[in-house]
C-alpha atoms as a PDB file:
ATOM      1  CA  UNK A   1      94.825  87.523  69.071  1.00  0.00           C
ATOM      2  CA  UNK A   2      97.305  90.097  71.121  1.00  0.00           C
ATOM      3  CA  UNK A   3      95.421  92.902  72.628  1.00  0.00           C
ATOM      4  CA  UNK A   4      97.186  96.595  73.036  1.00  0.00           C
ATOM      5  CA  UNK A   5      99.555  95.678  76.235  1.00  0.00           C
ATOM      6  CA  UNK A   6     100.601  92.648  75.531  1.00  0.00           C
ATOM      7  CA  UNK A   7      97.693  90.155  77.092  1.00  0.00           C
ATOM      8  CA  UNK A   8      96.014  88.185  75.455  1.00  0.00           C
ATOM      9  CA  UNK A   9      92.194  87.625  74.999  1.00  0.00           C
ATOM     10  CA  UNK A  10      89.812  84.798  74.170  1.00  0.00           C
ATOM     11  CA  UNK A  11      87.660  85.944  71.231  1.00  0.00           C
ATOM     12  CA  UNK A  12      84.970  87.624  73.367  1.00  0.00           C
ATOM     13  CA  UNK A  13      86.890  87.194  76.943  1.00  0.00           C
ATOM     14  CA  UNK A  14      88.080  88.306  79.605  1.00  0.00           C
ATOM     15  CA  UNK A  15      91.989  88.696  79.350  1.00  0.00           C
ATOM     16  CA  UNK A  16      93.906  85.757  80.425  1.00  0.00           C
ATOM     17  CA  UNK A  17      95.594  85.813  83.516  1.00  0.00           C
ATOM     18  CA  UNK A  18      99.406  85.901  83.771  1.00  0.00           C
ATOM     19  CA  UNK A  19     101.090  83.698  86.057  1.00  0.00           C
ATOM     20  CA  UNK A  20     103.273  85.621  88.767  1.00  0.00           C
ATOM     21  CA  UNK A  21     107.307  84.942  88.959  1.00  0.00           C
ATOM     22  CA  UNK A  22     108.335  83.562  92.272  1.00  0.00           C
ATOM     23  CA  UNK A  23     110.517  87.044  92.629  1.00  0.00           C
ATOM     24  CA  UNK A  24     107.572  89.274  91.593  1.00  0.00           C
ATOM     25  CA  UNK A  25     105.518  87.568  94.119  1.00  0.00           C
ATOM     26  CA  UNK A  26     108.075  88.223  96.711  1.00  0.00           C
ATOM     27  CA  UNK A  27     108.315  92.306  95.950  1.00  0.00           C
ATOM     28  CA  UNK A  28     104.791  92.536  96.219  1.00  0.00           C
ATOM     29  CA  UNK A  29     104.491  90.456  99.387  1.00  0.00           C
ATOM     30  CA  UNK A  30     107.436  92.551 100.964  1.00  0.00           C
ATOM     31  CA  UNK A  31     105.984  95.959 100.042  1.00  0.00           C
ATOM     32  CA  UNK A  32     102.553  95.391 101.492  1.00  0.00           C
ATOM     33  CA  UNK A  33     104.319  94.565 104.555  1.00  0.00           C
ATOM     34  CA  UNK A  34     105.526  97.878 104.354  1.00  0.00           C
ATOM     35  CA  UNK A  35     102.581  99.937 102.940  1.00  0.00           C
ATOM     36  CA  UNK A  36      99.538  98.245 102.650  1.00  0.00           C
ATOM     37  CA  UNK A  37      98.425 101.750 100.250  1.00  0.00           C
ATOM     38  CA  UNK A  38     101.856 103.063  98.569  1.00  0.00           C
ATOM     39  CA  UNK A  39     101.832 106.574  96.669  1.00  0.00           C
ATOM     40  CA  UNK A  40     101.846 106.763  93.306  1.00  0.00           C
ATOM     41  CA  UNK A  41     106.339 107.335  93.664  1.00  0.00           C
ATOM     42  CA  UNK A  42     106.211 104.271  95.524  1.00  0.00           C
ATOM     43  CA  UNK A  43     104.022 102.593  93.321  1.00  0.00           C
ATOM     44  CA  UNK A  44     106.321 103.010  90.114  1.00  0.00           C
ATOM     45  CA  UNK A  45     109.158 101.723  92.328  1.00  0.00           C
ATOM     46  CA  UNK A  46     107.216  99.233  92.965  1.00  0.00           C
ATOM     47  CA  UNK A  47     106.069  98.962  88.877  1.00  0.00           C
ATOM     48  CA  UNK A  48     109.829  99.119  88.296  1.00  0.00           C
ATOM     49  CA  UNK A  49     111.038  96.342  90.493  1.00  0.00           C
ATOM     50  CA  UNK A  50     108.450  93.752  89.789  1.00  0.00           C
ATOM     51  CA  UNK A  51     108.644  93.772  86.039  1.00  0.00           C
ATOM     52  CA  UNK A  52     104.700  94.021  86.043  1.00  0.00           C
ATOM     53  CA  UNK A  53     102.590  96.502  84.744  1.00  0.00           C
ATOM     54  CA  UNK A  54     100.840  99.161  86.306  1.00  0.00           C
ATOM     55  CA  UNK A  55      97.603  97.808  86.531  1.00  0.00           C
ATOM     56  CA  UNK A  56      98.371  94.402  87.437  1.00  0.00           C
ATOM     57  CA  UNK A  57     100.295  95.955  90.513  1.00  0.00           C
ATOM     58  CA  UNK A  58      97.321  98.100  91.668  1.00  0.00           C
ATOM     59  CA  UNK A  59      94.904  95.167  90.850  1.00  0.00           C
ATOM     60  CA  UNK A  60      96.959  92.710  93.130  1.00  0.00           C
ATOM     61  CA  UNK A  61      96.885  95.792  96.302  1.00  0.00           C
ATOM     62  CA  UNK A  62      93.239  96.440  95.691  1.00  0.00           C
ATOM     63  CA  UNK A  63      92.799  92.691  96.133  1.00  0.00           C
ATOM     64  CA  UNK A  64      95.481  92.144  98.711  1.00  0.00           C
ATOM     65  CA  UNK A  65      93.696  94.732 100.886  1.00  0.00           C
ATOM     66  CA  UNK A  66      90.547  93.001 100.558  1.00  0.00           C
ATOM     67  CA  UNK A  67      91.406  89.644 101.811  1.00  0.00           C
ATOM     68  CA  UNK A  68      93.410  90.936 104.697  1.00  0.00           C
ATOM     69  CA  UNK A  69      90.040  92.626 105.484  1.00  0.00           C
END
């Protein structure tokens, strides 16, 4: 079953998880180099140039920021 944005869900799940592209991985990597917390214009560059969505790329710099803790 599709849910609204495209993932997809186990009947009563959690939405699966979507595998990162090589290239995605490396715009993500390369930004938090840059700015560990980017503003919301450098987030949709960010949103933009990764082909992810917007939650997914907040989601991976909340998490990011935790395990460099």
């Amino acid at each position: 079953m599709d849910a609204p944005g495209g993932s997809q869900r186990k009947a009563n799940g959690p939405p699966s998880r979507r595998v990162k592209l090589q290239h995605q991985k490396q715009v993500l990597e390369q930004w938090f180099a840059f700015c560990p917390r980017p503003s919301p214009h450098a987030m949709d560059r960010i949103i933009h140039e990764s082909g992810l969505e917007a939650q997914e790329v907040r989601r991976w710099f909340r998490n990011r920021r935790h395990f460099v803790k």
